[in-house]
C-alpha atoms as a PDB file:
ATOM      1  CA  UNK A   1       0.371  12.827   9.560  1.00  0.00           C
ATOM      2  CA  UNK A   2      -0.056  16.104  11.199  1.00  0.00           C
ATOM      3  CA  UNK A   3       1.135  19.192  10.021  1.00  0.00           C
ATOM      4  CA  UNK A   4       3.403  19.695  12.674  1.00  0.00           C
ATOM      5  CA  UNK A   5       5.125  16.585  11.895  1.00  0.00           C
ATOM      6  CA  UNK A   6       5.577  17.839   8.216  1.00  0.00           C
ATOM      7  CA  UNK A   7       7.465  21.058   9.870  1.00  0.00           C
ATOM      8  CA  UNK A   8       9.487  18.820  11.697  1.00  0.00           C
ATOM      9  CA  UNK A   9      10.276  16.902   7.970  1.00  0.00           C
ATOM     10  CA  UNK A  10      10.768  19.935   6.084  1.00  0.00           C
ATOM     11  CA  UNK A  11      12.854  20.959   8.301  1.00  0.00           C
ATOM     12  CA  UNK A  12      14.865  17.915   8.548  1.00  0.00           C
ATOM     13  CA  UNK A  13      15.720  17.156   4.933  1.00  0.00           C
ATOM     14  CA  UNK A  14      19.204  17.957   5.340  1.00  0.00           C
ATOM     15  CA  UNK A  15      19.438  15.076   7.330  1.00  0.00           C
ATOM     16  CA  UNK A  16      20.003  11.255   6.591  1.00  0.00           C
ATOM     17  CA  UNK A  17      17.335   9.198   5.242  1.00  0.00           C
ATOM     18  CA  UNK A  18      17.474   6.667   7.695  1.00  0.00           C
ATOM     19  CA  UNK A  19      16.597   9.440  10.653  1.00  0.00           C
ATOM     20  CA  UNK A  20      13.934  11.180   8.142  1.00  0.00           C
ATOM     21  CA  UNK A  21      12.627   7.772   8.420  1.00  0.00           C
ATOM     22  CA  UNK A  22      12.949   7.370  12.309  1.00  0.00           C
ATOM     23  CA  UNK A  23      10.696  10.326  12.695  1.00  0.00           C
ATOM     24  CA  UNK A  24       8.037   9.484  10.446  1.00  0.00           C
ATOM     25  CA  UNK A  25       7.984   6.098  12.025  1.00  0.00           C
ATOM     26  CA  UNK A  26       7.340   7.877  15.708  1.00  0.00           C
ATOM     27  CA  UNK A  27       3.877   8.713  14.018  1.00  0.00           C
ATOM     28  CA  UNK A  28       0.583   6.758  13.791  1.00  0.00           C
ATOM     29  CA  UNK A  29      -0.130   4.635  10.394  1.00  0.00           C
ATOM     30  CA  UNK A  30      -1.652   6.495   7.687  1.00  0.00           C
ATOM     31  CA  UNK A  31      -3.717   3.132   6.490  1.00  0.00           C
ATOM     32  CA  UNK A  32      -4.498  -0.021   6.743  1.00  0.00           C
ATOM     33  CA  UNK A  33      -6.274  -3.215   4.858  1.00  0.00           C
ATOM     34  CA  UNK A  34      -9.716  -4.211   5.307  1.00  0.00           C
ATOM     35  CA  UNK A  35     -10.596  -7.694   4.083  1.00  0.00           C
ATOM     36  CA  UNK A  36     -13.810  -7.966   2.300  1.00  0.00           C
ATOM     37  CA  UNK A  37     -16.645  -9.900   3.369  1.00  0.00           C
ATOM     38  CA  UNK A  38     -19.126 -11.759   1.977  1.00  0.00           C
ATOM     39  CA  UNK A  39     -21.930  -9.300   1.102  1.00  0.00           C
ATOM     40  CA  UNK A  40     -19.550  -5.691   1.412  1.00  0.00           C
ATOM     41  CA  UNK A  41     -19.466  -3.330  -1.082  1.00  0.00           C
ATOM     42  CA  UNK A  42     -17.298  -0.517  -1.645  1.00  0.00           C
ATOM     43  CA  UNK A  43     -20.025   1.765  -0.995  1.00  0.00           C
ATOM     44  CA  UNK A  44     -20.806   0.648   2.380  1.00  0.00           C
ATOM     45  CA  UNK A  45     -17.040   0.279   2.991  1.00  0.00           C
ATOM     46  CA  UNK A  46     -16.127   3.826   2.152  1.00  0.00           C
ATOM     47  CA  UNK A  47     -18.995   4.934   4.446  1.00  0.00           C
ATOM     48  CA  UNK A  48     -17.888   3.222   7.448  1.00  0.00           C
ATOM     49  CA  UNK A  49     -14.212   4.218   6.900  1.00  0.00           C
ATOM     50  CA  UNK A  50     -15.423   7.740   5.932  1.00  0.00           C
ATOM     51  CA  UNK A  51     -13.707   8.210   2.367  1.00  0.00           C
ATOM     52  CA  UNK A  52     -15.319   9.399  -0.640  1.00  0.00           C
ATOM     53  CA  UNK A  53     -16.017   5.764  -2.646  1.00  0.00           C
ATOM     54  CA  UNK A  54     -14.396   7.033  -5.737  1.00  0.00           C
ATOM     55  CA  UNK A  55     -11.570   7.804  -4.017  1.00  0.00           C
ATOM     56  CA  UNK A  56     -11.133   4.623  -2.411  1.00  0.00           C
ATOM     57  CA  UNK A  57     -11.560   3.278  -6.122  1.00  0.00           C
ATOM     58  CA  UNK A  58      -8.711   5.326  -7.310  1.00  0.00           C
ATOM     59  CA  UNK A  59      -6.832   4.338  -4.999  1.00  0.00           C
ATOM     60  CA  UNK A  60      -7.072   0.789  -5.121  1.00  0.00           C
ATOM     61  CA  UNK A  61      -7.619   0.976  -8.828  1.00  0.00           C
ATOM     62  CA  UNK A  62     -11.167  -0.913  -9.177  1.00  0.00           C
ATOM     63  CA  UNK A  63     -12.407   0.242 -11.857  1.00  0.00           C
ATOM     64  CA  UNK A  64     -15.969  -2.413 -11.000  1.00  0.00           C
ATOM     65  CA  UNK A  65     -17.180  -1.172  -7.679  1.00  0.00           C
ATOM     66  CA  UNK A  66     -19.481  -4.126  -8.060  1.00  0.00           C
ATOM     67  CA  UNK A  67     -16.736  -6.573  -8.550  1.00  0.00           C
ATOM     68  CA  UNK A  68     -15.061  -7.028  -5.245  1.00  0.00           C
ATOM     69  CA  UNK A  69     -14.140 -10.518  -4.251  1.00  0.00           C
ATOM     70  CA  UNK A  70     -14.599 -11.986  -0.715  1.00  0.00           C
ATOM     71  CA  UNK A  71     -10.782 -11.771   0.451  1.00  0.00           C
ATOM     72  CA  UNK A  72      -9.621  -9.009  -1.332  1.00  0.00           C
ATOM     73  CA  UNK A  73      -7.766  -6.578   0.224  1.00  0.00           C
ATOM     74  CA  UNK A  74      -8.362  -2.825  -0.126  1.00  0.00           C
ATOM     75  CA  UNK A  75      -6.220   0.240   0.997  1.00  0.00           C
ATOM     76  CA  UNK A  76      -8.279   2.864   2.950  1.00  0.00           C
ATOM     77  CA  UNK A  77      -5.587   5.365   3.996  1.00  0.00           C
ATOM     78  CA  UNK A  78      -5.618   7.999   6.980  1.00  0.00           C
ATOM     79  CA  UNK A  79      -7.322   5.141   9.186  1.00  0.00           C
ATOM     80  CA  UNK A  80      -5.320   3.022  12.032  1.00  0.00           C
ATOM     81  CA  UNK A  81      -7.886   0.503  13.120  1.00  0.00           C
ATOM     82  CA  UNK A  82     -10.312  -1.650  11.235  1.00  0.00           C
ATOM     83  CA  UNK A  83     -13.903  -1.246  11.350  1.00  0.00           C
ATOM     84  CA  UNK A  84     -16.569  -2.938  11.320  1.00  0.00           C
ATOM     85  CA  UNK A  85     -18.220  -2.967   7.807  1.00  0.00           C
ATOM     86  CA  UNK A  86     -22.198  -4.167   7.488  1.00  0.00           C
ATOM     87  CA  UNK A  87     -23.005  -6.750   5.150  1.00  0.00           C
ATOM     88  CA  UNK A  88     -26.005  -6.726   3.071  1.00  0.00           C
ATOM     89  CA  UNK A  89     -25.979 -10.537   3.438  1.00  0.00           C
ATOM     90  CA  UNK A  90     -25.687 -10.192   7.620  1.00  0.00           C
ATOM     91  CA  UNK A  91     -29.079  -8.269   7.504  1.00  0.00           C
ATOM     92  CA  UNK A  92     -31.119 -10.695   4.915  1.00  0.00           C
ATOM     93  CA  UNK A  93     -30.130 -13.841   6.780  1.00  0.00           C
ATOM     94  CA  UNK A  94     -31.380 -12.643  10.250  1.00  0.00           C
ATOM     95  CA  UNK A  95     -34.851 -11.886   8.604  1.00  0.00           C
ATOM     96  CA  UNK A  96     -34.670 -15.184   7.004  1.00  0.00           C
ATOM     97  CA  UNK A  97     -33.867 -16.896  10.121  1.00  0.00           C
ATOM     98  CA  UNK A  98     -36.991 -15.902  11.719  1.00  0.00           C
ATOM     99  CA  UNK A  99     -38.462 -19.290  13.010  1.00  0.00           C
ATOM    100  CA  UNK A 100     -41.341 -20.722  11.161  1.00  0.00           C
ATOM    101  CA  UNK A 101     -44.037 -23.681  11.790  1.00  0.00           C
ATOM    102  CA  UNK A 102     -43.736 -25.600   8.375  1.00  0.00           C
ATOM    103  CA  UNK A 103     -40.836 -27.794   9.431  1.00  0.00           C
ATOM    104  CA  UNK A 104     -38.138 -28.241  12.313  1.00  0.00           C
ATOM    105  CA  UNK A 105     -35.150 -28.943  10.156  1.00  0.00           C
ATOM    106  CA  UNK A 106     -35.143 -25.729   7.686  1.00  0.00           C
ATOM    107  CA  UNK A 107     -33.223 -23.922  10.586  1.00  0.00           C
ATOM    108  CA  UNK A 108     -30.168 -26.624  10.809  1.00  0.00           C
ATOM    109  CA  UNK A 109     -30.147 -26.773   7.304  1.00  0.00           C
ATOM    110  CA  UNK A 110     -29.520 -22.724   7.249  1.00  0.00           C
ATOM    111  CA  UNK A 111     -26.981 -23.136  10.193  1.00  0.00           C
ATOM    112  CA  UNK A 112     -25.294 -25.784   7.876  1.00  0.00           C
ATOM    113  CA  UNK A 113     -25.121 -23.506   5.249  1.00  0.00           C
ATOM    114  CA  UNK A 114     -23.683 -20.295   6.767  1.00  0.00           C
ATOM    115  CA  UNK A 115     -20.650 -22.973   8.363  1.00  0.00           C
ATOM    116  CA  UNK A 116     -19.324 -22.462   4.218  1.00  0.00           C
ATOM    117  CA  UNK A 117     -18.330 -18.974   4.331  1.00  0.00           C
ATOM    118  CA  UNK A 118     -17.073 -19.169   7.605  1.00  0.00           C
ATOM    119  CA  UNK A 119     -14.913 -22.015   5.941  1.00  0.00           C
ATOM    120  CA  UNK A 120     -14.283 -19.739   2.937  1.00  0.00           C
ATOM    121  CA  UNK A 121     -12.828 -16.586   5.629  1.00  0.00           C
ATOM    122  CA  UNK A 122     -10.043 -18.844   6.498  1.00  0.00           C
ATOM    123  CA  UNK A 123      -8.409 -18.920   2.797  1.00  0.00           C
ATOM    124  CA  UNK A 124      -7.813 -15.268   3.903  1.00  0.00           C
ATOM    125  CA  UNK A 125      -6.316 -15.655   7.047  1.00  0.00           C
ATOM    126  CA  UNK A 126      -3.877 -18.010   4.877  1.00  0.00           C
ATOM    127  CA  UNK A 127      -3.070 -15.818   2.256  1.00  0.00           C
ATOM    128  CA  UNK A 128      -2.857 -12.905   5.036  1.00  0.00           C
ATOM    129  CA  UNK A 129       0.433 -14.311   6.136  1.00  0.00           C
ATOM    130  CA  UNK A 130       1.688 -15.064   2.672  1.00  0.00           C
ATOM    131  CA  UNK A 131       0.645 -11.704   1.505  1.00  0.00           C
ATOM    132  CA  UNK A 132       3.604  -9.710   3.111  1.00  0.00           C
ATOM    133  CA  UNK A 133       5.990 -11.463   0.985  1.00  0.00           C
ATOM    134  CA  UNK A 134       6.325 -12.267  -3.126  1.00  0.00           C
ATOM    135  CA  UNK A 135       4.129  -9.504  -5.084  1.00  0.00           C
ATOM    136  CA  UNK A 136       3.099  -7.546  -1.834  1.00  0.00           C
ATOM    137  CA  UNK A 137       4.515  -4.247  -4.057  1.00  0.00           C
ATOM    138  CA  UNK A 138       4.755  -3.832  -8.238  1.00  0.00           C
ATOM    139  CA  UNK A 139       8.031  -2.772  -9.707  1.00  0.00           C
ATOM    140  CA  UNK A 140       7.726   0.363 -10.202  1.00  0.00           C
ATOM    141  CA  UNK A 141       9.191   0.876 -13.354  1.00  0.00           C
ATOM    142  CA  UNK A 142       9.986  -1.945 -15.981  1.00  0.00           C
ATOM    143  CA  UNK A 143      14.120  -2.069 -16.937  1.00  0.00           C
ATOM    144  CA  UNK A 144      17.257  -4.456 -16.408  1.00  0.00           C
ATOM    145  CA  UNK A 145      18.431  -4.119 -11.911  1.00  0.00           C
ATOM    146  CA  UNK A 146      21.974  -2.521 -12.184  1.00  0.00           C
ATOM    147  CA  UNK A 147      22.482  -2.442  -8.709  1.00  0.00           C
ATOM    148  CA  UNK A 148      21.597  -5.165  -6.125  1.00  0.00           C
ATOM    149  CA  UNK A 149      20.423  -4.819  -2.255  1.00  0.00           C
ATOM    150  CA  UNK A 150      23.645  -5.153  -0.134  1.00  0.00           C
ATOM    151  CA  UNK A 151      27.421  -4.678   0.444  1.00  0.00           C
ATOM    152  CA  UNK A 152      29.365  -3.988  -2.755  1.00  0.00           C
ATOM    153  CA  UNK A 153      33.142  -2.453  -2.564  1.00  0.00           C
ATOM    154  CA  UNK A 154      32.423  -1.667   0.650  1.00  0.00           C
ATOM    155  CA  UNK A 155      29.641   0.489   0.769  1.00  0.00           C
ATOM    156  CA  UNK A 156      26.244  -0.953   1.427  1.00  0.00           C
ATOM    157  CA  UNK A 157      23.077  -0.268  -1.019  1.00  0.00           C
ATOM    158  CA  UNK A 158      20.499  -0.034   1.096  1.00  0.00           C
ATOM    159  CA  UNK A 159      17.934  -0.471  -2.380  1.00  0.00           C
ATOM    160  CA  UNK A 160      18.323  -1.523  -5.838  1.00  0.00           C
ATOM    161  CA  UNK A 161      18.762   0.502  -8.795  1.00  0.00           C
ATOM    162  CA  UNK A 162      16.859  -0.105 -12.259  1.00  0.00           C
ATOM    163  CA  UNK A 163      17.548   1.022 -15.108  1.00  0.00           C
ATOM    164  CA  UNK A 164      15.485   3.341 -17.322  1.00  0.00           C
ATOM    165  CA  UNK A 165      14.858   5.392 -20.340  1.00  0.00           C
ATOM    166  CA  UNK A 166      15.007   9.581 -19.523  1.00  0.00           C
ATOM    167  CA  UNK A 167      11.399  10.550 -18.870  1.00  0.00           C
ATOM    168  CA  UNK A 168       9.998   7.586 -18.259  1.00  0.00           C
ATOM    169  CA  UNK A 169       6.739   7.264 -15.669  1.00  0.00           C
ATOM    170  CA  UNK A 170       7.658   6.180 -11.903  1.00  0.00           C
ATOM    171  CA  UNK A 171       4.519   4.480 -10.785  1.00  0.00           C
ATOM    172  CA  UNK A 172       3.804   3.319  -7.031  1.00  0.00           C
ATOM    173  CA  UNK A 173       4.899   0.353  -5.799  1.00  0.00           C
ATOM    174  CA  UNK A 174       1.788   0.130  -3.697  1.00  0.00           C
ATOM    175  CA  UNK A 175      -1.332   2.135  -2.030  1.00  0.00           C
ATOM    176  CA  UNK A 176      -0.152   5.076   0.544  1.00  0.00           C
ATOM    177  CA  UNK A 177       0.222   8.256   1.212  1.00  0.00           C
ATOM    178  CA  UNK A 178       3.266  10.192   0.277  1.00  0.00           C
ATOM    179  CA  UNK A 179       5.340  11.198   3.066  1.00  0.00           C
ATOM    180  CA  UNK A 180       8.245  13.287   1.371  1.00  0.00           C
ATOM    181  CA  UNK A 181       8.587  14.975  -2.101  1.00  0.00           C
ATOM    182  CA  UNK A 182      11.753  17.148  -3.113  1.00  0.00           C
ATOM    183  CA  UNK A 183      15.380  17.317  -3.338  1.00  0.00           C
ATOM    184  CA  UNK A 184      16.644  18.401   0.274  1.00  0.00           C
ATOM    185  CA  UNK A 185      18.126  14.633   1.396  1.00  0.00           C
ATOM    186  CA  UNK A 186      21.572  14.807   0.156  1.00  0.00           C
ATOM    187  CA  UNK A 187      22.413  11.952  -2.446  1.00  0.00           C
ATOM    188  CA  UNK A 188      19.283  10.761  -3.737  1.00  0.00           C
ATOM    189  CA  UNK A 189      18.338  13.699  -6.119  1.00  0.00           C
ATOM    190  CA  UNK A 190      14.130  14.187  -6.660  1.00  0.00           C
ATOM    191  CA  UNK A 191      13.090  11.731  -4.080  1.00  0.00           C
ATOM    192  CA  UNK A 192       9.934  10.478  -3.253  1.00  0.00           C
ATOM    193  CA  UNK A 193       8.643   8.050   0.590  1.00  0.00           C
ATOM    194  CA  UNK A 194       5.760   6.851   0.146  1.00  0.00           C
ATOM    195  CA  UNK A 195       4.028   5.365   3.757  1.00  0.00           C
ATOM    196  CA  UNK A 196       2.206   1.872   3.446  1.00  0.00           C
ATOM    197  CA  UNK A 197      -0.112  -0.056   5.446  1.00  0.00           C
ATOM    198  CA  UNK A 198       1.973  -2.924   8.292  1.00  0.00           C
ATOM    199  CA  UNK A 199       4.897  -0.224   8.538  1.00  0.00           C
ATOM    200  CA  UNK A 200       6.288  -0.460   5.026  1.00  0.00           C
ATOM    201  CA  UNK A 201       7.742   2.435   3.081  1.00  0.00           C
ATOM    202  CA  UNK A 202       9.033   2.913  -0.217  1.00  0.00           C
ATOM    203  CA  UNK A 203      11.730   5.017  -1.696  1.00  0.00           C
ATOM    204  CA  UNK A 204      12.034   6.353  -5.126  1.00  0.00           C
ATOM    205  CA  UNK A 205      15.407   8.486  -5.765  1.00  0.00           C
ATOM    206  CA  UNK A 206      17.114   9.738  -8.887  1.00  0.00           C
ATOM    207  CA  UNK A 207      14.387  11.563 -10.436  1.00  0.00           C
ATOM    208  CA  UNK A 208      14.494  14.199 -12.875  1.00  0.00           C
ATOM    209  CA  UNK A 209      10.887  15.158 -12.422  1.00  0.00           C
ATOM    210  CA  UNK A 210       8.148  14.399  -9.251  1.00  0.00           C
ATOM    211  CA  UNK A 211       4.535  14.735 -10.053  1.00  0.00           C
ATOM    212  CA  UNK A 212       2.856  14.376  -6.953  1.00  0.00           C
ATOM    213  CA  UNK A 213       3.252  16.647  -3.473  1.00  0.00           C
ATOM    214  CA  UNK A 214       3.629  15.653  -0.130  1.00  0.00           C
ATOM    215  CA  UNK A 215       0.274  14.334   1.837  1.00  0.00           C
ATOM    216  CA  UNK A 216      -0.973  13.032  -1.758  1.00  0.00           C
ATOM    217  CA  UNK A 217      -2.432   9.332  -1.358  1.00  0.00           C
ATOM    218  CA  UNK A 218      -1.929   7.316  -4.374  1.00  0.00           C
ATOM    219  CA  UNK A 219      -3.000   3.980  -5.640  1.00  0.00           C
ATOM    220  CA  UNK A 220      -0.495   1.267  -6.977  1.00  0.00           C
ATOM    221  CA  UNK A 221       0.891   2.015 -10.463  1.00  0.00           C
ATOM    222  CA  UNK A 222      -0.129   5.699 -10.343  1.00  0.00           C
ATOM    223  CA  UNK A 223       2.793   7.599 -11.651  1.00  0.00           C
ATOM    224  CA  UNK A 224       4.678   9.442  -8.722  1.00  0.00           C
ATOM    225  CA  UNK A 225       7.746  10.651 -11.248  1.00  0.00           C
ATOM    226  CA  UNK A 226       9.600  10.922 -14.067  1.00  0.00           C
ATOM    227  CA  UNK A 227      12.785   8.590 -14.467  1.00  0.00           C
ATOM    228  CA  UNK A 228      16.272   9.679 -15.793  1.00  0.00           C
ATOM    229  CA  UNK A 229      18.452  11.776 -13.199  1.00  0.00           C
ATOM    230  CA  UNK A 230      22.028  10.127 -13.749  1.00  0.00           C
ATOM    231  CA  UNK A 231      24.545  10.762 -10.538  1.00  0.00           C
ATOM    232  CA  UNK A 232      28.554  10.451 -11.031  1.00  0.00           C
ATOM    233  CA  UNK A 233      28.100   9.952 -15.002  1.00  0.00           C
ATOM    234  CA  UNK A 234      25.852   7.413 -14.490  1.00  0.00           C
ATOM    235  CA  UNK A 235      23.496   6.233 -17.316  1.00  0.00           C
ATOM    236  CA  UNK A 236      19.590   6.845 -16.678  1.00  0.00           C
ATOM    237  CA  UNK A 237      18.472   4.323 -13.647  1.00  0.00           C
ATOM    238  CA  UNK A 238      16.029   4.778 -10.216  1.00  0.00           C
ATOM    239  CA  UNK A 239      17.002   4.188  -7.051  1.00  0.00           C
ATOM    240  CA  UNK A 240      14.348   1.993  -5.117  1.00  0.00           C
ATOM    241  CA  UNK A 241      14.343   0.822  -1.523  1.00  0.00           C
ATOM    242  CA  UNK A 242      11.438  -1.082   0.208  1.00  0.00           C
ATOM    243  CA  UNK A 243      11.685  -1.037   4.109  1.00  0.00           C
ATOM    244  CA  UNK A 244       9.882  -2.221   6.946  1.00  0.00           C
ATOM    245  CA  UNK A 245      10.001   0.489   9.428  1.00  0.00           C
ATOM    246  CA  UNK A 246      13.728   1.726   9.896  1.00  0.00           C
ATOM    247  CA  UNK A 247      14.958  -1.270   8.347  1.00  0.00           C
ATOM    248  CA  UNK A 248      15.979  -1.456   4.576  1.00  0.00           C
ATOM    249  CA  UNK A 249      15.035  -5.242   3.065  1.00  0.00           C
ATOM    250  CA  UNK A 250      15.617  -6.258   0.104  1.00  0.00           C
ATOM    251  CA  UNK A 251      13.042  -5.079  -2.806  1.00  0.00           C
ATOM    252  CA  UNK A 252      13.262  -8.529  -4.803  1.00  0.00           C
ATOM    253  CA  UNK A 253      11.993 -10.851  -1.952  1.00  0.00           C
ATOM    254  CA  UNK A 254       8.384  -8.097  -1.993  1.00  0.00           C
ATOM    255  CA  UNK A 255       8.591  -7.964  -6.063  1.00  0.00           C
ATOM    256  CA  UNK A 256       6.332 -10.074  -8.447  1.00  0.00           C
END
């Protein structure tokens, strides 16, 4: 996000959410998910995307670097377009392709072998579909939902609302980069947006302290805030909204 477009937001909190929103949406991604190959490591993925690799490992909490699995999906923020990542695999089987004299066969045989991974990319594909959908984000604090997604008495909740003990740690729902941190957007108290890869944002209000500033990126589970800012003599609870560009959905259909 530019720091222009951060003017524009600072100078905007006065207004609704919902048009904070429609702003930040007018701008490019701030990340995306690269699928990982057979034969990619987080080094050479953090050098083609440019990123510092332990910051790629924070973010994504691995705490293995040389534990990624083939089809797991990491969060490499301030990027719009995937990249091309070389495999250490990619470069060992074109040497070992080289033709030799001893038999005729030995290449088919190494054709017939490389058809398994290509096999083994399409369980991705699969999951890619299901993965917007049941578990995409954590809850992002543990406690009984007071408040449901949807009309009640009239007036719509655009979130849910959980509630919590005073104090207790916010954590991120998901990867991203945080969009807006403070207390100018009337109603929700200490809020927090966080921006996530495919157009999703989440929204933490309610809180009585926020630990992180605006153009932080954070990992999923890293604490974002403190719980326990009661509104209208309300007991201790956080507001929490998931939505897909302008549009507020409902936070239990993208919850574990």
């Amino acid at each position: 996000m530019t720091q222009f477009t951060v003017r524009k937001i600072r100078r905007w909190v006065s207004l609704p959410l919902w048009l904070l929103l429609a702003v930040v949406c007018a701008c490019a991604p701030t990340g995306i998910y690269h699928t990982v190959e057979s034969g990619q490591t987080l080094y050479r993925i953090a050098k083609t995307y440019e990123i510092p690799e332990a910051e790629l490992a924070r973010i994504n909490r691995i705490s293995d670097p040389t534990r990624l699995r083939v089809g797991q999906k990491v969060y490499v923020p301030g990027v719009t377009q995937p990249r091309r990542v070389a495999s250490v695999t990619t470069s060992e089987s074109v040497a070992k392709a080289a033709p030799t004299k001893t038999s005729t066969t030995r290449p088919v045989q190494a054709k017939v072998k490389k058809t398994a991974p290509t096999a083994a990319k399409t369980k991705p594909s699969s999951t890619k579909a299901a993965a917007v959908g049941k578990g995409t984000f954590s809850w992002p604090i543990k406690g009984k939902v007071v408040s449901k997604f949807g009309a009640k008495n009239g007036t719509a909740n655009k979130g849910i609302e959980i509630a919590c003990r005073e104090g207790a740690a916010v954590a991120a729902a998901a990867p991203g980069k945080v969009i807006y941190s403070g207390r100018g957007i009337r109603g929700y108290g200490h809020l927090v947006i966080i921006e996530h890869a495919r157009d999703f944002f989440t929204v933490y209000g309610y809180n009585k302290k926020i630990v992180v500033k605006t153009n932080d990126f954070v990992g999923q589970g890293d604490k974002i805030a403190l719980c326990g800012e009661p509104t209208a003599a309300q007991s201790s609870r956080l507001h929490f909204e998931i939505r897909k560009g302008k549009s507020a959905v409902d936070p239990i259909f993208y919850l574990p």
